[in-house]
N, C-alpha and C. Protein backbone atom coordinates (compact mmCIF):
# COMPACT_ATOMS: atom_id res chain seq x y z
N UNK A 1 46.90 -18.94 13.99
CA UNK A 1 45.85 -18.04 13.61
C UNK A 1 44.72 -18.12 14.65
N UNK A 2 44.18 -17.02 14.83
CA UNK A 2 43.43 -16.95 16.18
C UNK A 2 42.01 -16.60 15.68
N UNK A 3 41.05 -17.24 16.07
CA UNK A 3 39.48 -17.24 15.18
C UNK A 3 38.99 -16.18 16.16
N UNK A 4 38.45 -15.01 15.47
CA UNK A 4 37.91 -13.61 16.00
C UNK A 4 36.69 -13.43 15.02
N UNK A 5 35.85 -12.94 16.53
CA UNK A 5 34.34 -12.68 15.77
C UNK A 5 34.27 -11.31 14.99
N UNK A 6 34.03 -11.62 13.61
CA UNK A 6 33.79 -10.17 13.05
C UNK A 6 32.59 -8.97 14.10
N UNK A 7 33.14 -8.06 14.21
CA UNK A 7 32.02 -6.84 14.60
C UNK A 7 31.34 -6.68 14.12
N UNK A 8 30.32 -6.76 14.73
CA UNK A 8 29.03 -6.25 13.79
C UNK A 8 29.00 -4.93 13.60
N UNK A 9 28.15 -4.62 12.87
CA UNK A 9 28.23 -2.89 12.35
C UNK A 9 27.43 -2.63 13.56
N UNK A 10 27.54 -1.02 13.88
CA UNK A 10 26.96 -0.46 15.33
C UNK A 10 25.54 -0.60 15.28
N UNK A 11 24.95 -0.18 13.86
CA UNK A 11 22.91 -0.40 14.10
C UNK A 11 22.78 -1.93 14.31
N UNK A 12 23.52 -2.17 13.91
CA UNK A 12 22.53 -3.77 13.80
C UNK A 12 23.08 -4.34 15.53
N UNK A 13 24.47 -3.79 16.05
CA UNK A 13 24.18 -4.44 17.43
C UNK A 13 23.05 -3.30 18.23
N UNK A 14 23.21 -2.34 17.65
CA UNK A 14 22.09 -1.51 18.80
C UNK A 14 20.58 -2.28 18.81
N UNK A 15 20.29 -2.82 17.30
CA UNK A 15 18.75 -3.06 17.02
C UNK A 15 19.02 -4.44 18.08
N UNK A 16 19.99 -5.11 18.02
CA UNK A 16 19.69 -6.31 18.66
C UNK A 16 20.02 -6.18 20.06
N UNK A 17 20.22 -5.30 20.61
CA UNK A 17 19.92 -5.03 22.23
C UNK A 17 18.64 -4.01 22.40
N UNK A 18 18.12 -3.43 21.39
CA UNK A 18 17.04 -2.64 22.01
C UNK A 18 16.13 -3.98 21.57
N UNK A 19 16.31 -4.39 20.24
CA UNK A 19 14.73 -5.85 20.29
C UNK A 19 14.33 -4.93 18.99
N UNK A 20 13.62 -6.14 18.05
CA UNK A 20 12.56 -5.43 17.07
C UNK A 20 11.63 -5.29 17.18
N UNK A 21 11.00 -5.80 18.13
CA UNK A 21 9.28 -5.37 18.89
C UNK A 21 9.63 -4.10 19.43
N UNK A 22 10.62 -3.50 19.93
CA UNK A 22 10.39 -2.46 20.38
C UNK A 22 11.04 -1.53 19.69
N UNK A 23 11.65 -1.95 18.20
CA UNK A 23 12.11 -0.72 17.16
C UNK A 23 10.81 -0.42 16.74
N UNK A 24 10.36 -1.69 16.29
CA UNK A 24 8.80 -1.73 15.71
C UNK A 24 7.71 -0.30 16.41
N UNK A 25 7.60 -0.87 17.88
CA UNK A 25 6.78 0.04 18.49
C UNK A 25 7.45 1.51 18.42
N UNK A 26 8.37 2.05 18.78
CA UNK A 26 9.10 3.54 18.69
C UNK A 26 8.36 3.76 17.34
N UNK A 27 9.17 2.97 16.12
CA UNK A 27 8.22 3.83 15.04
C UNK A 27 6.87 3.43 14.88
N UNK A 28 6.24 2.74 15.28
CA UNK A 28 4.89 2.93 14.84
C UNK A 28 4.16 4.50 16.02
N UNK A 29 4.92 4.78 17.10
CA UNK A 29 4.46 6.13 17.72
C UNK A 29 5.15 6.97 16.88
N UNK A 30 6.19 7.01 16.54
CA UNK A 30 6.62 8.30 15.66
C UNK A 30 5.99 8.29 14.89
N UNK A 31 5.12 7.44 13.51
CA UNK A 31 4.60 7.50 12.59
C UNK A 31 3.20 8.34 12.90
N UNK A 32 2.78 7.55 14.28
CA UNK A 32 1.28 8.05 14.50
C UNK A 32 0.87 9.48 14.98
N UNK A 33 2.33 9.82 15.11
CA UNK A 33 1.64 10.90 15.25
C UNK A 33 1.63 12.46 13.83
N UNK A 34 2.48 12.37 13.05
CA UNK A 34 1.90 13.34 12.11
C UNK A 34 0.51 12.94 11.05
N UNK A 35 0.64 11.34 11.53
CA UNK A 35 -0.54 10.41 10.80
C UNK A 35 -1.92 11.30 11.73
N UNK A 36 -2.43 11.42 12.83
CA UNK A 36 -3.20 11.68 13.42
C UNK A 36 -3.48 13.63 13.00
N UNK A 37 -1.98 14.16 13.18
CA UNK A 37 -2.12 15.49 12.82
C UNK A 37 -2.78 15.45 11.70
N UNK A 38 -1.97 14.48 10.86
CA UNK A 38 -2.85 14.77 9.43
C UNK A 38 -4.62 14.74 8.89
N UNK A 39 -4.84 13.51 9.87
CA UNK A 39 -6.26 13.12 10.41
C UNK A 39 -7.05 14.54 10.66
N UNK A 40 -6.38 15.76 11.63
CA UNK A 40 -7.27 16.41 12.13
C UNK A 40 -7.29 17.41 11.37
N UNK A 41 -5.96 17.79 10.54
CA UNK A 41 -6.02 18.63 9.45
C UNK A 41 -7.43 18.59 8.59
N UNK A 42 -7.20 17.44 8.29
CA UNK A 42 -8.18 17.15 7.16
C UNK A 42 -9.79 17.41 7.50
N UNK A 43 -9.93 17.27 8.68
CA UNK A 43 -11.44 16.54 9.49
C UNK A 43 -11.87 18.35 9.51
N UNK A 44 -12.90 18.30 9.80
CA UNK A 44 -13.98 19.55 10.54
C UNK A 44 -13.06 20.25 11.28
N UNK A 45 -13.20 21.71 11.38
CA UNK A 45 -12.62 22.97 12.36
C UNK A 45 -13.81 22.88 12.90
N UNK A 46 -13.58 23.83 13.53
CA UNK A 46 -14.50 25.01 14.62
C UNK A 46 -14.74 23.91 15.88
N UNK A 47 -16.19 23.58 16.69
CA UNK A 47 -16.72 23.17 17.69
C UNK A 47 -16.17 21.61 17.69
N UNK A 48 -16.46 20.91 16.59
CA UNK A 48 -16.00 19.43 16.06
C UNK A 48 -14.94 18.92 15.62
N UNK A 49 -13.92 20.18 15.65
CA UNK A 49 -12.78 20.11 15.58
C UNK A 49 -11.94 18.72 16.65
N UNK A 50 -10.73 17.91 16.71
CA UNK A 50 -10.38 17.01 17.40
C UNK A 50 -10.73 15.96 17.24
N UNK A 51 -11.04 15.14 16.13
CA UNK A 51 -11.54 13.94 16.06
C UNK A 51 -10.32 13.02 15.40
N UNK A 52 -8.97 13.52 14.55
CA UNK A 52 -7.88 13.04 13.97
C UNK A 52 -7.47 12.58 15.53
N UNK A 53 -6.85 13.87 15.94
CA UNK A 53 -6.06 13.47 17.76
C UNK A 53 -6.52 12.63 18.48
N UNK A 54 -8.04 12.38 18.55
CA UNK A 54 -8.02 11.35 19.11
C UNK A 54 -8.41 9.81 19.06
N UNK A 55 -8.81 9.65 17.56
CA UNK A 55 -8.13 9.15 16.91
C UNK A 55 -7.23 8.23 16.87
N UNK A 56 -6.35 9.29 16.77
CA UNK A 56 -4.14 9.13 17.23
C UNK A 56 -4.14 8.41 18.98
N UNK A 57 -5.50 8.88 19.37
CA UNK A 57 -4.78 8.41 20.98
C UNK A 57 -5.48 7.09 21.19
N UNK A 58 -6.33 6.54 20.71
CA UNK A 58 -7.45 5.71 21.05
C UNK A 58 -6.50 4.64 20.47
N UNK A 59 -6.01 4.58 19.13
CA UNK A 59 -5.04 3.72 18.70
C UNK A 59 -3.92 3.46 19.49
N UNK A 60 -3.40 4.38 19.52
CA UNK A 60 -2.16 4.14 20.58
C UNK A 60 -2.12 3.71 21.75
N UNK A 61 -3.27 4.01 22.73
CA UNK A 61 -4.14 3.12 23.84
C UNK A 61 -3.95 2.01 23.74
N UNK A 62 -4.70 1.57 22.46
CA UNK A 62 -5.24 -0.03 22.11
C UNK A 62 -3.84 -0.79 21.99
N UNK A 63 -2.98 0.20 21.31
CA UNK A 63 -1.49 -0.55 20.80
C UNK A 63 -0.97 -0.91 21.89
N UNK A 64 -0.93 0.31 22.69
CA UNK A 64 -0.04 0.34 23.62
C UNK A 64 -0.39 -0.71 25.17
N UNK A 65 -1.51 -0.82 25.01
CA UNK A 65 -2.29 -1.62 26.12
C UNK A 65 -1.97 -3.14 25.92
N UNK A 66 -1.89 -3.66 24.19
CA UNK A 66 -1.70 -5.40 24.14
C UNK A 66 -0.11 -5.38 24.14
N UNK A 67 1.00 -4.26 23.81
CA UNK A 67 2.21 -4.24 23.73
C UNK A 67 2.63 -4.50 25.12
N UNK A 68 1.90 -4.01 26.20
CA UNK A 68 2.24 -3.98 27.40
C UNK A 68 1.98 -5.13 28.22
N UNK A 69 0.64 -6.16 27.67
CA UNK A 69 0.43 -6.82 28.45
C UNK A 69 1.24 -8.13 27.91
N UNK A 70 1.39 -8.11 26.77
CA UNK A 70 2.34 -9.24 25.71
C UNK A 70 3.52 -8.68 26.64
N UNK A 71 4.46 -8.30 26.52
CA UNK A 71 5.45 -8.07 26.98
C UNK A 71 5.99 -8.40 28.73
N UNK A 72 4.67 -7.70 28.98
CA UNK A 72 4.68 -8.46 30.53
C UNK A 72 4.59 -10.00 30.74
N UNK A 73 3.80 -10.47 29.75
CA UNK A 73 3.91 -11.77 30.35
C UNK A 73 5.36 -12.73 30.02
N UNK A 74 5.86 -11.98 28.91
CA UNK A 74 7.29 -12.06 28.05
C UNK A 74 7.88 -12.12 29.51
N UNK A 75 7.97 -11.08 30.13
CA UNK A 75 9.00 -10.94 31.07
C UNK A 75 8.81 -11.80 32.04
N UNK A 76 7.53 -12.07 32.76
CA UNK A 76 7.40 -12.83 33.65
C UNK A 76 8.17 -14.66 32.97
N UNK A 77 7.80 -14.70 31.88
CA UNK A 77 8.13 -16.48 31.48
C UNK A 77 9.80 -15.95 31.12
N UNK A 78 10.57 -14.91 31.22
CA UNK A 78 12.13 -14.55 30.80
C UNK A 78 12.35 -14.82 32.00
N UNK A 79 11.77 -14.18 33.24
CA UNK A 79 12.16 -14.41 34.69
C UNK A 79 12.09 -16.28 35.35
N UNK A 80 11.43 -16.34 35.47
CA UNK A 80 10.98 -18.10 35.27
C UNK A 80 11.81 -18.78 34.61
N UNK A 81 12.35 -18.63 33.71
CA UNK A 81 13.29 -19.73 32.62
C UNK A 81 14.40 -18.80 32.81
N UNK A 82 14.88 -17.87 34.07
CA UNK A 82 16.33 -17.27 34.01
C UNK A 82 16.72 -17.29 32.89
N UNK A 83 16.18 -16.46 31.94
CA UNK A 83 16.47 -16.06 30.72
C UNK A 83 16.81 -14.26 30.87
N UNK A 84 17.75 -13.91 29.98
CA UNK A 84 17.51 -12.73 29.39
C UNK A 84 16.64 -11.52 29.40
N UNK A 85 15.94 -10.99 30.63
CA UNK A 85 14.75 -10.11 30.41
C UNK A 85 14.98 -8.99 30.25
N UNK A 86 15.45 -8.60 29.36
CA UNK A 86 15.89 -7.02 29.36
C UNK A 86 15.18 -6.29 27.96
N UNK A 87 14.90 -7.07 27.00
CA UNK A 87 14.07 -6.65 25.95
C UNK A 87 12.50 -6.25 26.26
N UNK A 88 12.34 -7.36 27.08
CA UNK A 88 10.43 -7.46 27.34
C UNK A 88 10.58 -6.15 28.61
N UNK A 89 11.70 -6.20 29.60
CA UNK A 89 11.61 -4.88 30.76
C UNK A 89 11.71 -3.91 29.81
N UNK A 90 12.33 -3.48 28.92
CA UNK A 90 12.46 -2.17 28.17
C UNK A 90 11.36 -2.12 27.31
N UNK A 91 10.42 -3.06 26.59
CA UNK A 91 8.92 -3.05 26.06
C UNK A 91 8.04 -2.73 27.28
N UNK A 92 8.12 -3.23 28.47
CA UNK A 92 7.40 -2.89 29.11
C UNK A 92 7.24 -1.31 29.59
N UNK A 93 8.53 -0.74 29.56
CA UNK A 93 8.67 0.77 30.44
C UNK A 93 8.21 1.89 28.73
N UNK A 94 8.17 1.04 27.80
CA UNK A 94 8.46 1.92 26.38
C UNK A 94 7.22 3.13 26.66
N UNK A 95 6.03 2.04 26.88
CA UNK A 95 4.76 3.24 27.06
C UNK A 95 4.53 4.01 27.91
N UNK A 96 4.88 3.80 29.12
CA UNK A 96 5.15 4.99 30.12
C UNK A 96 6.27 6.13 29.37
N UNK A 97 7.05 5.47 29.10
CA UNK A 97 8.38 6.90 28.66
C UNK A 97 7.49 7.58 27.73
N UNK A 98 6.75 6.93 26.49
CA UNK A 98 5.78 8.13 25.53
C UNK A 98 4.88 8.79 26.78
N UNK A 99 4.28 8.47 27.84
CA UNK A 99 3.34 9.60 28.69
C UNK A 99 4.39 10.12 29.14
N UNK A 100 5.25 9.88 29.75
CA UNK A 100 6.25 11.26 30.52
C UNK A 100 6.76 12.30 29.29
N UNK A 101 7.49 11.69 28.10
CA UNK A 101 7.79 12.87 27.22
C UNK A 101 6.85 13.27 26.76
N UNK A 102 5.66 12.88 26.18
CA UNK A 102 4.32 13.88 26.21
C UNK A 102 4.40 14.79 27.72
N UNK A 103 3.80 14.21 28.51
CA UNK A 103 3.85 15.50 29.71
C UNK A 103 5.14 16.92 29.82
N UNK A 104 6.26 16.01 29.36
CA UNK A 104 7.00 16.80 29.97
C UNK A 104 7.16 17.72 28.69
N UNK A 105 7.14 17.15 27.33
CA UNK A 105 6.92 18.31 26.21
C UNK A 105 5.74 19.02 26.49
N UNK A 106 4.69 19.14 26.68
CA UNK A 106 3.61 19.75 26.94
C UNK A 106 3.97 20.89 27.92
N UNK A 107 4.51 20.73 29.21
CA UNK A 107 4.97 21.65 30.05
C UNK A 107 6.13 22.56 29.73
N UNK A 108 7.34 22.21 28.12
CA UNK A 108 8.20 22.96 27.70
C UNK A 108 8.19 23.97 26.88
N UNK A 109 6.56 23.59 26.06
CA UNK A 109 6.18 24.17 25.27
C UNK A 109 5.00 25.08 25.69
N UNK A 110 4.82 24.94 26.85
CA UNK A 110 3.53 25.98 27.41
C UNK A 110 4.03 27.35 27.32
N UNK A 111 2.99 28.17 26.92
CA UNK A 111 3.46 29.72 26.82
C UNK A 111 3.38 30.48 27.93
């Protein structure tokens, strides 16, 4: 009899090569943003209008700014201890990829 590793089911190996810091982060940007729409819904129209959106961005800044620098240093001590760095490199690139698909949705959706 030959000892074989059961397969894991496909989400749970995907979650454990993308990392839960960085399932975590994906949804906390997906969340934030109908959270922020909802923000501006609610808030003042006319001149004062925009205070939900940004809001939505000032948070995500802040998030996205300690996610980046935690992660970097992740990677630098993964590199150093020839460890594994492929979770903390893919936390690191996560917040750039939200500014390029913002930009590049912004330019698909222009009229």
């Amino acid at each position: 009899m030959i000892d074989e590793k059961p397969e894991r089911p496909i989400l749970a190996g995907w979650i454990a090569t993308w990392g839960k810091r960085n399932l975590a982060y994906t949804v906390f940007v997906i969340l934030l943003i109908p959270l922020a729409n909802l923000l501006e819904a609610s808030g003042p129209k006319g001149p004062d209008a925009g205070g939900g959106i940004m809001l939505g961005l000032i948070v995500w800044g802040l998030v996205s700014l300690v996610f980046f620098l935690v992660n970097a240093i992740l990677l630098i001590i993964a590199l150093v201890k020839e460890r594994s760095a492929m979770k903390p490199f893919i936390a690191c690139l996560l917040p750039g990829i939200v500014i390029a698909a913002t930009l590049i949705a912004e330019e698909l959706w222009r009229p």
